[in-house]
Structures are given as structure tokens and as C-alpha cells.
Protein backbone atom coordinates (compact mmCIF):
# COMPACT_ATOMS: atom_id res chain seq x y z
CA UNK A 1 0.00 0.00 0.00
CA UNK A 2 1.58 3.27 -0.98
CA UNK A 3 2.78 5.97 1.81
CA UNK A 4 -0.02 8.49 2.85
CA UNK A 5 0.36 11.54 1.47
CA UNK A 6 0.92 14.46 3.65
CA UNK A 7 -0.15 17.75 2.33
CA UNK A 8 -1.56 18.67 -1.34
CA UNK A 9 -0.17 17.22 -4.06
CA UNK A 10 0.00 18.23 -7.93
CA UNK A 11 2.03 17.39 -11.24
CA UNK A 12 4.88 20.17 -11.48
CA UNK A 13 7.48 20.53 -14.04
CA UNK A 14 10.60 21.11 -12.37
CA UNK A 15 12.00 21.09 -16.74
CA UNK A 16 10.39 21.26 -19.98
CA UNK A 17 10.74 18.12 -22.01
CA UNK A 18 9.71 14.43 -22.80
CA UNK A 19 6.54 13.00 -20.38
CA UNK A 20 9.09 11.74 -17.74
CA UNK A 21 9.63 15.51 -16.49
CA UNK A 22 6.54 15.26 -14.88
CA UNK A 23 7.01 15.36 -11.01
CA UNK A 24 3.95 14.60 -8.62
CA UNK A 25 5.23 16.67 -5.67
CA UNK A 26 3.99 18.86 -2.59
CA UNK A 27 2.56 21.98 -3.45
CA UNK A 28 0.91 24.99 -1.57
CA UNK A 29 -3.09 23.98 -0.31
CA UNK A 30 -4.79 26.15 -2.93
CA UNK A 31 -7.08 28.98 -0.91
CA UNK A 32 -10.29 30.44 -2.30
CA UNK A 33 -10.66 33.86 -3.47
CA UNK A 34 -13.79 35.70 -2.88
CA UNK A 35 -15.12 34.77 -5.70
CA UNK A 36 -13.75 31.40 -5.70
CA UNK A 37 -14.33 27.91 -5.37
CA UNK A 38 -11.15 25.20 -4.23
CA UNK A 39 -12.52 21.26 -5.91
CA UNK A 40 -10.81 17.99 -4.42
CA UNK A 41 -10.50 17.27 -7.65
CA UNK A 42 -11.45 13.47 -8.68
CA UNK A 43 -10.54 13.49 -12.23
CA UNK A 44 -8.35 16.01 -15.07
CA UNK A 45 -8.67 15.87 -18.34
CA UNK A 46 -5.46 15.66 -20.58
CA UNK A 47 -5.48 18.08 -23.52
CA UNK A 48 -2.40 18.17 -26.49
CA UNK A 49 -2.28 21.85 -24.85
CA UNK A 50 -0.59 20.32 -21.70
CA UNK A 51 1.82 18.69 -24.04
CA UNK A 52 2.82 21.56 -25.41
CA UNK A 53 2.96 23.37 -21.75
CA UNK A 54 4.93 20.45 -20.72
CA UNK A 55 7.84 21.29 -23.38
CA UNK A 56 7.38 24.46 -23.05
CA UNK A 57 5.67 25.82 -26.10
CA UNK A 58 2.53 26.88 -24.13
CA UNK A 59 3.06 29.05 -20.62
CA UNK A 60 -0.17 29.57 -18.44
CA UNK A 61 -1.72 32.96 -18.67
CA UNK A 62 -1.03 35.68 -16.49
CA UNK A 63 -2.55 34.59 -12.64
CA UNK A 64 -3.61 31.13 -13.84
CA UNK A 65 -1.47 28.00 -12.18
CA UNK A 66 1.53 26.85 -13.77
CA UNK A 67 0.59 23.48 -12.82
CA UNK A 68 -0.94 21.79 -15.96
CA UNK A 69 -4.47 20.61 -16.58
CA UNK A 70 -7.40 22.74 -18.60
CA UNK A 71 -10.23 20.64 -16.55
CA UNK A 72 -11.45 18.67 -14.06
CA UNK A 73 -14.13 17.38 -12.22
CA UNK A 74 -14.56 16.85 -8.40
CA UNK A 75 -16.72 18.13 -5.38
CA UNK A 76 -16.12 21.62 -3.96
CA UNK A 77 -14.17 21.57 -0.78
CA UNK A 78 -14.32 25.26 0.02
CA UNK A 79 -16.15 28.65 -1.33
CA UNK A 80 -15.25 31.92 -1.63
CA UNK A 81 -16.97 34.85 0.31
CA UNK A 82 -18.94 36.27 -2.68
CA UNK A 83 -20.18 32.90 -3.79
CA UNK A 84 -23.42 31.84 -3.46
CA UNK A 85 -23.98 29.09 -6.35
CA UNK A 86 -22.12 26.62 -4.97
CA UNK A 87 -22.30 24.82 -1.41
CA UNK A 88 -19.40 22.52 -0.10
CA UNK A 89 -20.17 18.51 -1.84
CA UNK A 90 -21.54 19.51 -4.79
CA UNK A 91 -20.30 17.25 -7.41
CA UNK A 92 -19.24 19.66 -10.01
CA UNK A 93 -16.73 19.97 -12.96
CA UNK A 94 -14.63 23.17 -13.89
CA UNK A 95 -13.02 24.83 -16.89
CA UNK A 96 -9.56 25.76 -16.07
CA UNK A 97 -6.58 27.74 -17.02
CA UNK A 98 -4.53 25.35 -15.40
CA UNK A 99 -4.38 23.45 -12.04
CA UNK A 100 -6.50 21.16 -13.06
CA UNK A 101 -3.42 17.98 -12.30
CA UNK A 102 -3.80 18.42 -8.98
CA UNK A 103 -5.80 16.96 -5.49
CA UNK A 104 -7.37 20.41 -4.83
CA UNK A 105 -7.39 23.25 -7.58
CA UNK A 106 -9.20 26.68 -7.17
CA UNK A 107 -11.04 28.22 -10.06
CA UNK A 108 -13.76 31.07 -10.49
CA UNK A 109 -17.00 30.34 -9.52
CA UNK A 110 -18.39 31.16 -13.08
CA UNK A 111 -15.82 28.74 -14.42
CA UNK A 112 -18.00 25.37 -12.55
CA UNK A 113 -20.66 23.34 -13.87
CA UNK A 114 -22.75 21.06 -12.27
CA UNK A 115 -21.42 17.47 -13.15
CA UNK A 116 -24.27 16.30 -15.41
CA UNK A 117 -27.15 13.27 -14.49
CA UNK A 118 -26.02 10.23 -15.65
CA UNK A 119 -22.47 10.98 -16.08
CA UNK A 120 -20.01 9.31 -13.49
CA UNK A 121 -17.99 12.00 -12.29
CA UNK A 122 -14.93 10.98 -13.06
CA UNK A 123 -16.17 10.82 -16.59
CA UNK A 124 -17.70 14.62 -16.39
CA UNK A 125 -13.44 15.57 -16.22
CA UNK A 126 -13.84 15.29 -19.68
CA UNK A 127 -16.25 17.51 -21.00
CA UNK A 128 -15.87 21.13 -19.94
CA UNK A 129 -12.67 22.11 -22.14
CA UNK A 130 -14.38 19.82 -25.56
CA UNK A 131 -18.06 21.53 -24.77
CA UNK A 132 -16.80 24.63 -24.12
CA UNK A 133 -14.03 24.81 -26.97
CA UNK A 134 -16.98 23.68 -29.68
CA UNK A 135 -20.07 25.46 -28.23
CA UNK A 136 -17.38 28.89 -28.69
CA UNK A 137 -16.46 28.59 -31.69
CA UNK A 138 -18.74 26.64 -33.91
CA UNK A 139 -22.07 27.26 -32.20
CA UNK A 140 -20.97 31.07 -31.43
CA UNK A 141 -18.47 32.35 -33.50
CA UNK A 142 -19.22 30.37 -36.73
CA UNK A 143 -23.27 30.22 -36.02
CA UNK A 144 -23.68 26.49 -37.74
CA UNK A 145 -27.28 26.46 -38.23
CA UNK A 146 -29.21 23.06 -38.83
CA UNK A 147 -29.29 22.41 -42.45
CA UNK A 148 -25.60 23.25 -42.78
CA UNK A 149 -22.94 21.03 -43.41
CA UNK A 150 -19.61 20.79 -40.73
CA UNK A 151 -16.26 19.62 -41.19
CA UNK A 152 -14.23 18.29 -38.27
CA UNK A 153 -10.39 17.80 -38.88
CA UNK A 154 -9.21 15.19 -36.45
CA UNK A 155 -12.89 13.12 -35.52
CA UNK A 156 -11.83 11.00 -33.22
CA UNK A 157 -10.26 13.21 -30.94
CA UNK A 158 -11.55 14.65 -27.68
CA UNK A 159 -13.09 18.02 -29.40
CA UNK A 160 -13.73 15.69 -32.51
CA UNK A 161 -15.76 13.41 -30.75
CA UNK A 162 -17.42 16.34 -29.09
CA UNK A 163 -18.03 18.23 -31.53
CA UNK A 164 -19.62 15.41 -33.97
CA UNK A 165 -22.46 14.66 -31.12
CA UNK A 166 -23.21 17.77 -30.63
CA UNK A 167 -23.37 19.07 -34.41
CA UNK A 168 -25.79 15.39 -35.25
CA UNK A 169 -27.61 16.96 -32.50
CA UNK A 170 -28.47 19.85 -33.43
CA UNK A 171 -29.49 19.04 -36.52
CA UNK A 172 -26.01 19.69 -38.47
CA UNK A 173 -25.15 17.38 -41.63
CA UNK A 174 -21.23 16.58 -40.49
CA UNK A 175 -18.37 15.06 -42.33
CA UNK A 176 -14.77 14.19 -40.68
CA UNK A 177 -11.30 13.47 -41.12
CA UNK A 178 -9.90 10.41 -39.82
CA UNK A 179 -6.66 8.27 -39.73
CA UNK A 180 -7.37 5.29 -40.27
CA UNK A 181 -10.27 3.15 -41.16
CA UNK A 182 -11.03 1.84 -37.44
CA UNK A 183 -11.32 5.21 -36.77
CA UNK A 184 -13.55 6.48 -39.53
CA UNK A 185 -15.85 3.66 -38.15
CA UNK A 186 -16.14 5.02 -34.81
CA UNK A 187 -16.60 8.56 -36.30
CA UNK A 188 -19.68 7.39 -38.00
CA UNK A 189 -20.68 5.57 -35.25
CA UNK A 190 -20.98 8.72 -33.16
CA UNK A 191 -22.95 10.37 -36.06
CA UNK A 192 -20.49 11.62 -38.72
CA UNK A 193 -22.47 11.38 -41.83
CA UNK A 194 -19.23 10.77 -43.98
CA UNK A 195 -15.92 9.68 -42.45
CA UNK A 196 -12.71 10.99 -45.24
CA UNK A 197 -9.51 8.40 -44.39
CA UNK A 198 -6.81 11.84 -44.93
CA UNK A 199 -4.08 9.36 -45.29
CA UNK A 200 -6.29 7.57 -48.79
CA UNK A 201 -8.05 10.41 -49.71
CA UNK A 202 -8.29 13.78 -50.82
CA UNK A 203 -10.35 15.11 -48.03
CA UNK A 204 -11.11 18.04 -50.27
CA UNK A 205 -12.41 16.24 -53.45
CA UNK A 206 -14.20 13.79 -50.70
CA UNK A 207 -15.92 16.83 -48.93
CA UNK A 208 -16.98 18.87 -52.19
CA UNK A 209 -18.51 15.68 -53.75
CA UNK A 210 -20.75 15.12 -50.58
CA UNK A 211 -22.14 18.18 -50.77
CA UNK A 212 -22.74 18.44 -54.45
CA UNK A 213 -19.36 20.14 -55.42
CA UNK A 214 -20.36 23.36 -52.68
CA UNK A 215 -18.18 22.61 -50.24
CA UNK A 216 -18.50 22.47 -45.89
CA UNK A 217 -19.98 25.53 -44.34
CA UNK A 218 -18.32 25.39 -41.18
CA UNK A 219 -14.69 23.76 -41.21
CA UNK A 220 -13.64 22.93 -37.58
CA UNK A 221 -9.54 22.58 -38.20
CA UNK A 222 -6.58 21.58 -35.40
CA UNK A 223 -4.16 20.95 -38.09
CA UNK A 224 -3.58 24.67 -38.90
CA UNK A 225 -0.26 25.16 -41.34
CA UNK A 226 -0.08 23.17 -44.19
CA UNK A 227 -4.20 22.74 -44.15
CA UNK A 228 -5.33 26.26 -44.78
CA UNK A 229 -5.27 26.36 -48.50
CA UNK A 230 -6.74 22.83 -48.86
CA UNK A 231 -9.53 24.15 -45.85
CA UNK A 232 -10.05 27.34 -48.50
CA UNK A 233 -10.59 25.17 -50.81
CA UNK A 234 -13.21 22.63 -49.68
CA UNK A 235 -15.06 25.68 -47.74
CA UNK A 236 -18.50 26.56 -49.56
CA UNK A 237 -19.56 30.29 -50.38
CA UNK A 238 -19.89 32.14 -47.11
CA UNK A 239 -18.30 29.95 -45.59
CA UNK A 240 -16.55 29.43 -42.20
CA UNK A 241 -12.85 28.39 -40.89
CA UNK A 242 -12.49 27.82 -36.98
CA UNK A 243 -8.97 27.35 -36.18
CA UNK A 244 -7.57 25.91 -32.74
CA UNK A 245 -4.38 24.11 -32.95
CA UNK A 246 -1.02 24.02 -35.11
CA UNK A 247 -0.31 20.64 -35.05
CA UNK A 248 0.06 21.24 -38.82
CA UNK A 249 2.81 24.32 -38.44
CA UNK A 250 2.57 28.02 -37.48
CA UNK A 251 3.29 29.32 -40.75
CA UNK A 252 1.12 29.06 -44.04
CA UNK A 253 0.59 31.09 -47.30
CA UNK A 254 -2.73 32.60 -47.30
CA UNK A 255 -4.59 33.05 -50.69
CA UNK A 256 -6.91 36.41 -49.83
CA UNK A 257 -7.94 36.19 -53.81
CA UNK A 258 -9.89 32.73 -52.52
CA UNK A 259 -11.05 33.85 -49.22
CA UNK A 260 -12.41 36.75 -50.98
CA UNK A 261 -14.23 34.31 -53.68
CA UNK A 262 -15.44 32.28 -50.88
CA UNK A 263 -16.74 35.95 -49.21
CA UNK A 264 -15.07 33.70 -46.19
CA UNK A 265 -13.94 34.24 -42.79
CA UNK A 266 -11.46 32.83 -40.89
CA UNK A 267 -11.40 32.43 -36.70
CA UNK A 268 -8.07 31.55 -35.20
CA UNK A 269 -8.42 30.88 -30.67
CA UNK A 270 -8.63 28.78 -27.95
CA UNK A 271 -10.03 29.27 -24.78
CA UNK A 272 -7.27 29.51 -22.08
CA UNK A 273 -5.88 33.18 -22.70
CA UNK A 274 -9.77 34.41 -23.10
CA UNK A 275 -10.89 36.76 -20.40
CA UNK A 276 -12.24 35.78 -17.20
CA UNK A 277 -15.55 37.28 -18.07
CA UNK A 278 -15.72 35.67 -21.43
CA UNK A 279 -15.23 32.19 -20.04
CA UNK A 280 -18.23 32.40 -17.45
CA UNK A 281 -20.10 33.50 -20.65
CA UNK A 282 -19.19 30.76 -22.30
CA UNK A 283 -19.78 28.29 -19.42
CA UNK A 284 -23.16 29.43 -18.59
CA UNK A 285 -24.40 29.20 -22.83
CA UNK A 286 -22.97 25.72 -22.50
CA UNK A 287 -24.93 24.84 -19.08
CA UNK A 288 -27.82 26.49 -20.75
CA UNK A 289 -27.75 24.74 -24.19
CA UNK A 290 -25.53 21.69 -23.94
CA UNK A 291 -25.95 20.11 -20.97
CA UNK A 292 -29.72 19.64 -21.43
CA UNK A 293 -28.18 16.92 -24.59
CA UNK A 294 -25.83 15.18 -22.06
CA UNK A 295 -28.23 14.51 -19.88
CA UNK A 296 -30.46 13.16 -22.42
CA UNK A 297 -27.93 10.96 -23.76
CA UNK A 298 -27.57 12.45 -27.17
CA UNK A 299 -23.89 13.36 -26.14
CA UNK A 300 -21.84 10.71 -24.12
CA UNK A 301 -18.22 11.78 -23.12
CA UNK A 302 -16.07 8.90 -25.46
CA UNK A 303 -13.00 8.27 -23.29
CA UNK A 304 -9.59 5.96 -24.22
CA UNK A 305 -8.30 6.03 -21.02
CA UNK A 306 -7.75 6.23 -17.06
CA UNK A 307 -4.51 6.83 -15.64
CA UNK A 308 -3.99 7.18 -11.93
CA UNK A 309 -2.68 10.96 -11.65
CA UNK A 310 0.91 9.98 -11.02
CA UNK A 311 1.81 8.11 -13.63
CA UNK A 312 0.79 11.26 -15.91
CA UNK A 313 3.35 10.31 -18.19
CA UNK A 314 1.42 7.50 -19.54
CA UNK A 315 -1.30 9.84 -20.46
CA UNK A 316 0.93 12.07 -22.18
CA UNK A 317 2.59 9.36 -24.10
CA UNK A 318 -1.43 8.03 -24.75
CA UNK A 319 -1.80 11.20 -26.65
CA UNK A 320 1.45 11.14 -28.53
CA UNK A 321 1.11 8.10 -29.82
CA UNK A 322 -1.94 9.43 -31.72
CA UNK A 323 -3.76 5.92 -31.64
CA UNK A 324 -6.66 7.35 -28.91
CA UNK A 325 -10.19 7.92 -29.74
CA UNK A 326 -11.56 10.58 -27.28
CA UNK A 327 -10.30 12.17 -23.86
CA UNK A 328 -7.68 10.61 -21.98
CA UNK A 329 -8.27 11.54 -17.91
CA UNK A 330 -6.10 11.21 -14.82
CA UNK A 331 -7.78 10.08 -11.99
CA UNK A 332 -7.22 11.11 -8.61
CA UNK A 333 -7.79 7.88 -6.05
């Protein structure tokens, strides 16, 4: 039976580097602000953002915790002075801008949702960064209507799976990108209309003959870099990029001649840098809107994995490895 920990424990990064950098050491109890909560936190879910922290590439915001994590789910240990939706025990999970690979981690009150019916918590540590992330951009920013057609780089990962329930849900026609054909399956399994295999196929000739040569309205892309002309071209007239992630590269050429032609517009953002403000916005449209679908089962959180906390390393290497479908969570026992 392993030693009983004294005092509150996290993941640090004492260096930036491979997944064995990770350290699960002794760190300062985390202590409410007024309009706080602290959450013994039961679960985290592991984003490719806290790989990228982890080497370095992605430094928490200004007064967020360097400690990484982008979510969780627990039950609130302590309140703040100014809070009054929230009571000590409630079973909750949070959206984070970091912390969340911790026992305790304290986050803004407007930040917390209640852990859905039906979910097991440790489960609901998996859906505030995907449902939050999607809601934001594709559901806000984008406005994908029902009727309209969605395309989701990367299906059968955690804001892929996400974002393919909720779209099927809501009445939008959705096509994805896959790696392989065990993957397209599940894709269409969770309601993809038309799973593209990007390593066989020319996702763009794939996407424009689906739709009658028009093209996707909405284009959902983590890829980034060497994906933006090919995303100009399979976009339809008025169409819509989101883009989150650069696994892809930084740097690409962009055609304004076909944007323009497309009368297109292009959203680049993530959520951890957004304003406090913005993100209790964003978490109450997605209490308001989304949960509602969890709860009726038309969204189920799809997960790979469960890690125990400190061996985080695994998780990290779960995500390299690029063979997951859905979230990957460390659990807290």
C-alpha cells in the first residue's frame, strides 16, 4: 500500500521536455478567493495543450497555475466569500486555465458546472474544455445552423468526438477526417455522416462531392499550417474556418484572392488566454444549451483512457502516440 500523502499534491514541471519531467510533488493547499471555489479534484482531463505546456511551447496565462491541466471534475471543498452558487459537496466539474493535475485546484466560480445526471464523475473531467471549446467557436463564433454542413479535422479526438455529437444533435449534416479506417468507423458511429480516411483520400475532393461540389460551411480545423489552403478550398460560399491548434505548423501562405471568392472568414483561438468574463459567458451558454443533450444521452463523453494521476506520463505518451479515440483523464484515487 503506498505511503499516505501528507499535504496537497500536484504534477509540477521542475523542466520542460519528454513526459518523464513530470514530477507529482507537494505543493501549496490552494485557498479560495472571494469569488472562488477550491474542488478535491477526482478526475483532469489531458489536452495536447498540456503537451505543449509540458515542453514548453505553451506558458499559463497571467494569474492562472503553472501546474498543468485545462479541466477537471470533483466536489467543492471550500467557497469563496462572494459565492453563493455553490455549497461545499456539490459534485461539479470546472473549466480551467490550469491546475486542473492536482488533489485540490481553485477556479472562479463562473468557471463550474454542475457534473451532469447520468455521467459518473470521473467521466464529467472530460467535457468542460471539448463543450466549451466547440459550443465557442462553432455554435458562437461560426453560427452552424441546422441544415448546414460541418467539417471536423481530427474526428476522433476529444473536441472531434465532441463536436460530432453535438453538431448530429443539433441538426447539423457533419463530415470528418480520420486516420485510419477503425477510426472512420467510430466517427460514424458517433454520427459523422461521412468519415474521409486523410491518409487515402483527398479530403477536399471527398468533402466537395458530398455536398454536391459546394463545399463544408463550417470547417472545424486543429491541423492549422499546411491545411489552410486545402480548408479554403473545400469551404463553400460564405463559408466558415475555426482554427484551434497548429499541429500542422505556425506558418502558411494565405490566398486572400480565394477567401475573398469564398466571401469567407477565418477564426483563429482557444479558450485559455480568453478573459475571465468571457469564459463564465461561455460556461453558462454551455450549461444552458448543452448540458440539457448530455443529460439526455444524445452526447456521451467517449474516453480511451484512465490513468492514476501519477503516472501522468502515460497519459501524455497516450496522446502522442496518436492511436486514442476521445479524452484521456487522470484520476485522482
Amino acid at each position: 500500500m503506498p505511503p499516505r500523502l501528507i499535504g496537497v499534491h500536484a504534477i509540477t514541471l521542475p523542466a520542460f521536455g519528454p513526459p518523464e519531467v513530470m514530477s507529482w510533488a507537494e505543493v501549496a493547499d490552494p485557498v479560495a478567493r472571494a469569488d472562488e471555489v477550491v474542488i478535491d479534484v477526482v478526475a483532469a482531463g489531458v489536452n495536447r495543450a498540456d503537451l505543449l505546456q509540458r515542453e514548453g511551447h505553451y506558458p499559463a496565462p497571467p494569474g492562472a497555475s503553472v501546474v498543468p491541466g485545462l479541466e477537471c471534475s470533483g466536489r467543492i471543498r471550500a467557497v469563496g466569500r462572494d459565492v453563493d452558487s455553490w455549497r461545499i459537496g456539490d459534485e461539479v466539474c470546472a473549466l480551467l486555465g490550469g491546475g486542473g493535475y492536482a488533489q485540490q485546484v481553485a477556479v472562479p466560480a463562473g468557471h463550474v458546472l454542475p457534473a451532469p445526471v447520468g455521467v459518473p464523475l470521473a467521466h464529467a473531467a472530460g467535457l468542460p474544455e471539448a463543450a466549451c471549446t466547440v459550443w465557442s467557436t462553432v455554435f458562437t463564433v461560426a453560427r452552424a445552423q441546422a441544415g448546414e454542413t460541418l467539417l471536423v479535422h481530427g474526428g476522433t479526438s476529444g473536441i472531434g468526438t465532441f463536436a460530432i455529437q453535438l453538431a448530429r444533435a443539433l441538426g447539423v449534416r457533419v463530415i470528418t477526417t480520420a486516420g485510419t479506417p477503425t477510426k472512420c468507423a467510430r466517427a460514424i458511429a458517433l454520427g459523422a455522416d461521412l468519415a474521409i480516411s486523410y491518409k487515402e483520400e483527398d479530403f477536399v475532393a471527398a468533402a466537395r462531392a458530398a455536398t454536391d461540389g459546394r463545399g463544408a460551411d463550417v470547417i472545424l480545423d486543429v491541423v492549422g499550417g499546411n491545411y489552410l489552403a486545402r480548408n479554403l478550398d473545400a469551404l463553400a460560399p460564405d463559408g466558415r474556418l475555426i482554427v484551434l491548434a497548429m499541429q500542422g505548423g505556425r506558418r502558411a501562405e494565405l490566398d486572400l484572392a480565394a477567401l475573398m471568392s469564398k466571401r469567407g472568414t477565418i477564426y483563429a483561438g482557444g479558450l485559455r488566454a480568453r478573459p475571465p468574463e468571457q469564459k463564465t459567458e461561455i460556461v453558462a451558454q454551455v450549461h444552458a444549451h448543452v448540458w440539457p443533450l448530455i443529460e439526455a444521452r444524445a452526447i456521451k463523453v467517449v474516453i480511451q483512457a484512465e490513468v492514476p494521476i501519477e503516472r501522468a506520463a502515460e497519459a501524455h505518451q497516450i496522446l502522442e502516440a496518436g492511436n486514442h479515440i476521445g479524452k484521456v483523464l487522470l484520476t485522482v484515487g
